[in-house]
N, C-alpha and C. Protein backbone atom coordinates (compact mmCIF):
# COMPACT_ATOMS: atom_id res chain seq x y z
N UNK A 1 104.39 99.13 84.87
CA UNK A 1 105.83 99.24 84.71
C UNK A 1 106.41 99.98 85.92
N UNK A 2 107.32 99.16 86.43
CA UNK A 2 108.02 100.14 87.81
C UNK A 2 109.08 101.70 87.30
N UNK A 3 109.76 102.11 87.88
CA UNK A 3 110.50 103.20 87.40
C UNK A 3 112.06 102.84 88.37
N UNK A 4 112.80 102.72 87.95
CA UNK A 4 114.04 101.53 88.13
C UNK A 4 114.56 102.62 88.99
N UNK A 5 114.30 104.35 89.51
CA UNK A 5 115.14 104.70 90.20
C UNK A 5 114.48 104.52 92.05
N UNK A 6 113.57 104.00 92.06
CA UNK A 6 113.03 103.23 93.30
C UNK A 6 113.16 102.15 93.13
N UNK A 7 113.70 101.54 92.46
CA UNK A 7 114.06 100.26 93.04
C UNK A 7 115.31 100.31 93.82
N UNK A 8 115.35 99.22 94.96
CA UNK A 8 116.77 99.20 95.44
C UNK A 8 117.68 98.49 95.01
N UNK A 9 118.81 99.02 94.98
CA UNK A 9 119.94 98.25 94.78
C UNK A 9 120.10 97.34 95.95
N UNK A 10 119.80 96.70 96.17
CA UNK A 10 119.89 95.82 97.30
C UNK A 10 119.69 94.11 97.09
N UNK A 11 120.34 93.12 97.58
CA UNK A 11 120.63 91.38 97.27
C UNK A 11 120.30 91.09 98.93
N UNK A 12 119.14 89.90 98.78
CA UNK A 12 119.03 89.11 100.28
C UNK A 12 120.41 88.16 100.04
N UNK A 13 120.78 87.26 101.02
CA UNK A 13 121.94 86.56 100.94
C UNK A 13 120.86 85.78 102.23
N UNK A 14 120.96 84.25 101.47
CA UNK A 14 120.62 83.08 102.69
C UNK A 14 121.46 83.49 103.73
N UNK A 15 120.92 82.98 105.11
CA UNK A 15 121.54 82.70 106.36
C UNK A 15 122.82 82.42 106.40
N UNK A 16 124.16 82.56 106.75
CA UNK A 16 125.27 82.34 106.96
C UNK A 16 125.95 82.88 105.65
N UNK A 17 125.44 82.81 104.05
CA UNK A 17 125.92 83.18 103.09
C UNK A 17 126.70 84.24 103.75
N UNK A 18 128.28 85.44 103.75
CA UNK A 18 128.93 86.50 103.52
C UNK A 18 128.20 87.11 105.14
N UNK A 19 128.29 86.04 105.65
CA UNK A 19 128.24 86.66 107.20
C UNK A 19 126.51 87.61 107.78
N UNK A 20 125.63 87.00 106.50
CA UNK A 20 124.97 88.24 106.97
C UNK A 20 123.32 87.03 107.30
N UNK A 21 122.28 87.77 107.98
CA UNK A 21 121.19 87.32 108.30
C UNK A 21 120.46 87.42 107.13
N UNK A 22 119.20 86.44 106.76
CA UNK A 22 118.33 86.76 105.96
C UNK A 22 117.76 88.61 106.21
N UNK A 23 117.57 88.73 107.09
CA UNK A 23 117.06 90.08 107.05
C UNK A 23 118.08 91.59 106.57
N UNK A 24 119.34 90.91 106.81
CA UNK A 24 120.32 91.66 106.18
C UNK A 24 120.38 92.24 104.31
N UNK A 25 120.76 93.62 104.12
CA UNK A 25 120.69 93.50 102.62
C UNK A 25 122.34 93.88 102.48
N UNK A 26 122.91 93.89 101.00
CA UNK A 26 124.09 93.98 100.32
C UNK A 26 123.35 95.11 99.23
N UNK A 27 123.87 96.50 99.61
CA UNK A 27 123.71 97.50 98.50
C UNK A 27 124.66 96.90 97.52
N UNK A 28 124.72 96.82 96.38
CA UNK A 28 125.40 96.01 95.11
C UNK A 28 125.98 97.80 94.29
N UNK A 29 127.17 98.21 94.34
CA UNK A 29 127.60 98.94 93.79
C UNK A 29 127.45 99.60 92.02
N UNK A 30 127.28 97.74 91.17
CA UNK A 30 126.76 97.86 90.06
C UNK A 30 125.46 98.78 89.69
N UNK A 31 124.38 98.24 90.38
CA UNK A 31 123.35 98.53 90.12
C UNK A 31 123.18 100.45 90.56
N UNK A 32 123.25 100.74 91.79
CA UNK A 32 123.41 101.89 91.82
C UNK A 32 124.28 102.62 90.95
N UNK A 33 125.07 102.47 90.22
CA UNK A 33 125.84 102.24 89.32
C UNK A 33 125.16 102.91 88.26
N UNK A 34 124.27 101.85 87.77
CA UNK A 34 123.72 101.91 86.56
C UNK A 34 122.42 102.62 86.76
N UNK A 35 122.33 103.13 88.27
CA UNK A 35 120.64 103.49 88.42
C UNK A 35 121.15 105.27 88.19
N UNK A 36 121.71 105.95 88.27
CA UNK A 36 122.81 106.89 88.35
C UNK A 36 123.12 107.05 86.87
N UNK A 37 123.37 106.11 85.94
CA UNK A 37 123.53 106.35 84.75
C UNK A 37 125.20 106.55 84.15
N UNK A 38 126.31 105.88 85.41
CA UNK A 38 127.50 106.66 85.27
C UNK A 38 128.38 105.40 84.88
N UNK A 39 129.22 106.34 84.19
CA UNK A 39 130.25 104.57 84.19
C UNK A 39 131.14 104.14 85.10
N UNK A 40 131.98 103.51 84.76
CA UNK A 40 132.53 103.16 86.17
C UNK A 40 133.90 104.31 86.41
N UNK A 41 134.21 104.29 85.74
CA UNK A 41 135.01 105.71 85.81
C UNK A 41 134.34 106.81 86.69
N UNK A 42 133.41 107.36 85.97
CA UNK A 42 132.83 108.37 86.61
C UNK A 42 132.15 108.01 88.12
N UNK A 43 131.58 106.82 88.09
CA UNK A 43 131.40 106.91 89.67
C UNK A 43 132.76 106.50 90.56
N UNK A 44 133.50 106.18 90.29
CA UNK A 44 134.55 105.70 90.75
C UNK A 44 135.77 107.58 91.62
N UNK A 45 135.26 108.66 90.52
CA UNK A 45 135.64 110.27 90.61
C UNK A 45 134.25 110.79 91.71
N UNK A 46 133.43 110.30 91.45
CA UNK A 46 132.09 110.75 92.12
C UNK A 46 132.26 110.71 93.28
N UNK A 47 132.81 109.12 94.00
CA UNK A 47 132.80 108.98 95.29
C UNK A 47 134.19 108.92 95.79
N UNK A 48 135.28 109.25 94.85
CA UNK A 48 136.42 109.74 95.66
C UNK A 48 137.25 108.69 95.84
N UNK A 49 137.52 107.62 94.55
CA UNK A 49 138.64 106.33 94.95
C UNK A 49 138.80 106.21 93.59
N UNK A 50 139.15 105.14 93.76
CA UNK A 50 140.59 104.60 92.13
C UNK A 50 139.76 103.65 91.46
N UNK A 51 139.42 103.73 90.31
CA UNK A 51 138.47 102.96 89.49
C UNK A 51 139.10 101.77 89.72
N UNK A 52 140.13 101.10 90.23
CA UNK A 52 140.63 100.15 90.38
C UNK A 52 140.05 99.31 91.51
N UNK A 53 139.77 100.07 92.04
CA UNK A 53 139.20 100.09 94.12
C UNK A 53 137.73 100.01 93.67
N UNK A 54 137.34 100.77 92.69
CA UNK A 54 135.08 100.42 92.39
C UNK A 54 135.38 99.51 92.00
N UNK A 55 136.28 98.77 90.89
CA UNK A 55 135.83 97.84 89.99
C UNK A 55 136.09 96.57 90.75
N UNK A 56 137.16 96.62 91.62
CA UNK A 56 136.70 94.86 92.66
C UNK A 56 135.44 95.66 92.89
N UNK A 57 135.02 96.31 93.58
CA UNK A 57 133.48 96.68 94.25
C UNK A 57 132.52 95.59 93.73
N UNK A 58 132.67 96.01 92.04
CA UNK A 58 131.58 95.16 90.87
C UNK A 58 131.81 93.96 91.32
N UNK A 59 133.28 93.52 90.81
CA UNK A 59 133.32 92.55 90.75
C UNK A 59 133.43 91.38 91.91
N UNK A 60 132.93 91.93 93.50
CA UNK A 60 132.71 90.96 94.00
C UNK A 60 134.09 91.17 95.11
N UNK A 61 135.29 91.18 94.74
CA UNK A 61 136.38 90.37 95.43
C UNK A 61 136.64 91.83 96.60
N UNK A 62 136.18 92.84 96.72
CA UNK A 62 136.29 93.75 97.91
C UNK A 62 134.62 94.30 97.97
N UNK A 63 134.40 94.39 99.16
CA UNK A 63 132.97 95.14 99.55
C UNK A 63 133.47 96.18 100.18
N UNK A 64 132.49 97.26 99.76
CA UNK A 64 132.33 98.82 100.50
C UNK A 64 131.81 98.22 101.97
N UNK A 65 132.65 99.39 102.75
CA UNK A 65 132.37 99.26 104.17
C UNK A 65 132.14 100.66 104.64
N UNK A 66 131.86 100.86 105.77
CA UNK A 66 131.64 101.88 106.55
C UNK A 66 130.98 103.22 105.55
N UNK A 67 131.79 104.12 105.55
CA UNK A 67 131.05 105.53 105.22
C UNK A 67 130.71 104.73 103.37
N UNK A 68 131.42 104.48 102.81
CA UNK A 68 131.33 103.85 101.41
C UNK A 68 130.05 103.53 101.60
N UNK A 69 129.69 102.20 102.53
CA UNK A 69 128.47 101.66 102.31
C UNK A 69 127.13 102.66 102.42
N UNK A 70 126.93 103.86 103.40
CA UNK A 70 126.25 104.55 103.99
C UNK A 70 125.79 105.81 102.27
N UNK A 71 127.31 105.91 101.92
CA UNK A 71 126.88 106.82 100.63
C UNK A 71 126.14 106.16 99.43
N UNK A 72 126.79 104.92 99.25
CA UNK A 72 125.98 104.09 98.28
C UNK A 72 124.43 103.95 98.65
N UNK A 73 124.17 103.87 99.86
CA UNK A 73 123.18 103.73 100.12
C UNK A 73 121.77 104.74 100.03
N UNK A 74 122.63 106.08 100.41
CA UNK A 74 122.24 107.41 100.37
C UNK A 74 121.58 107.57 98.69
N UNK A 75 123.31 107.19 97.88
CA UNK A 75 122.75 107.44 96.43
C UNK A 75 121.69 106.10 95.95
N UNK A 76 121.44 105.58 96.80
CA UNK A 76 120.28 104.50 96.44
C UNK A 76 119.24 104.75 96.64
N UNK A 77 119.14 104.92 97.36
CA UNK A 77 117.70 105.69 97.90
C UNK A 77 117.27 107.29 97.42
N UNK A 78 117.91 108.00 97.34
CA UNK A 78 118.07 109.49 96.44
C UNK A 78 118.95 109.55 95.37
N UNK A 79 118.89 108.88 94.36
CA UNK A 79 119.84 109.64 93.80
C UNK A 79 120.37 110.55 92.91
N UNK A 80 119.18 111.19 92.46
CA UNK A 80 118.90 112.53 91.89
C UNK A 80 119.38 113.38 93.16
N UNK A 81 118.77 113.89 93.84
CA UNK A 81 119.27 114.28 95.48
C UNK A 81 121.00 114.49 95.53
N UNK A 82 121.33 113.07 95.83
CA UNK A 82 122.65 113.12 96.53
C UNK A 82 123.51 113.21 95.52
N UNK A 83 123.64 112.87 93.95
CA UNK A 83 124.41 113.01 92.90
C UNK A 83 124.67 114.58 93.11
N UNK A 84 123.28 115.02 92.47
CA UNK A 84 123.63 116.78 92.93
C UNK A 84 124.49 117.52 93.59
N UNK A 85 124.18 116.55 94.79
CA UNK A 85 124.92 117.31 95.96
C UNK A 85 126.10 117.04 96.08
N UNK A 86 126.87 115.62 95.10
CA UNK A 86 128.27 115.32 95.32
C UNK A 86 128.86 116.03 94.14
N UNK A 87 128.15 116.58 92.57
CA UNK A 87 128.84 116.95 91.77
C UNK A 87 128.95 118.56 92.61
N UNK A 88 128.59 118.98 93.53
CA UNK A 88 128.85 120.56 93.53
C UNK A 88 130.43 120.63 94.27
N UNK A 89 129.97 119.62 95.03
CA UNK A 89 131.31 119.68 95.75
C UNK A 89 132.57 120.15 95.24
């Protein structure tokens, strides 16, 4: 049995699919999401935007860019770690 907080949140996308290379990944907001344990509300306060602004995230019709993508990523890879470190704030 794996332990779901190493897994990555991460989607290959064929060649040309959303601009990106096979070797390219898409951190998926959901899943870190759910790896985190938070709802969408609460991650939506976590990382500092309008549950309105995560929930296209989910749903596809806006992608995280720049520092967004880098924190999702952060809390993907740590996220016992970096949760910590964003609730002290």
């Amino acid at each position: 049995m794996t332990n779901p907080e190493f897994q990555p949140a991460t989607e290959n996308h064929p060649e040309g699919e959303n601009g990106t290379t096979p070797k390219e990944l898409e951190i998926l907001p959901r899943l870190v999401r759910e790896k985190l344990g938070l709802s969408v509300a609460e991650m939506a306060e976590l990382i500092g935007m309008s549950e309105f602004g995560y929930r296209n995230w989910e749903a596809g019709s806006r992608r995280p860019g720049g520092p967004a993508l880098k924190l999702l990523a952060l809390l993907d890879a740590q996220p016992k770690q970096v949760l910590d470190l964003l609730k002290a704030l």
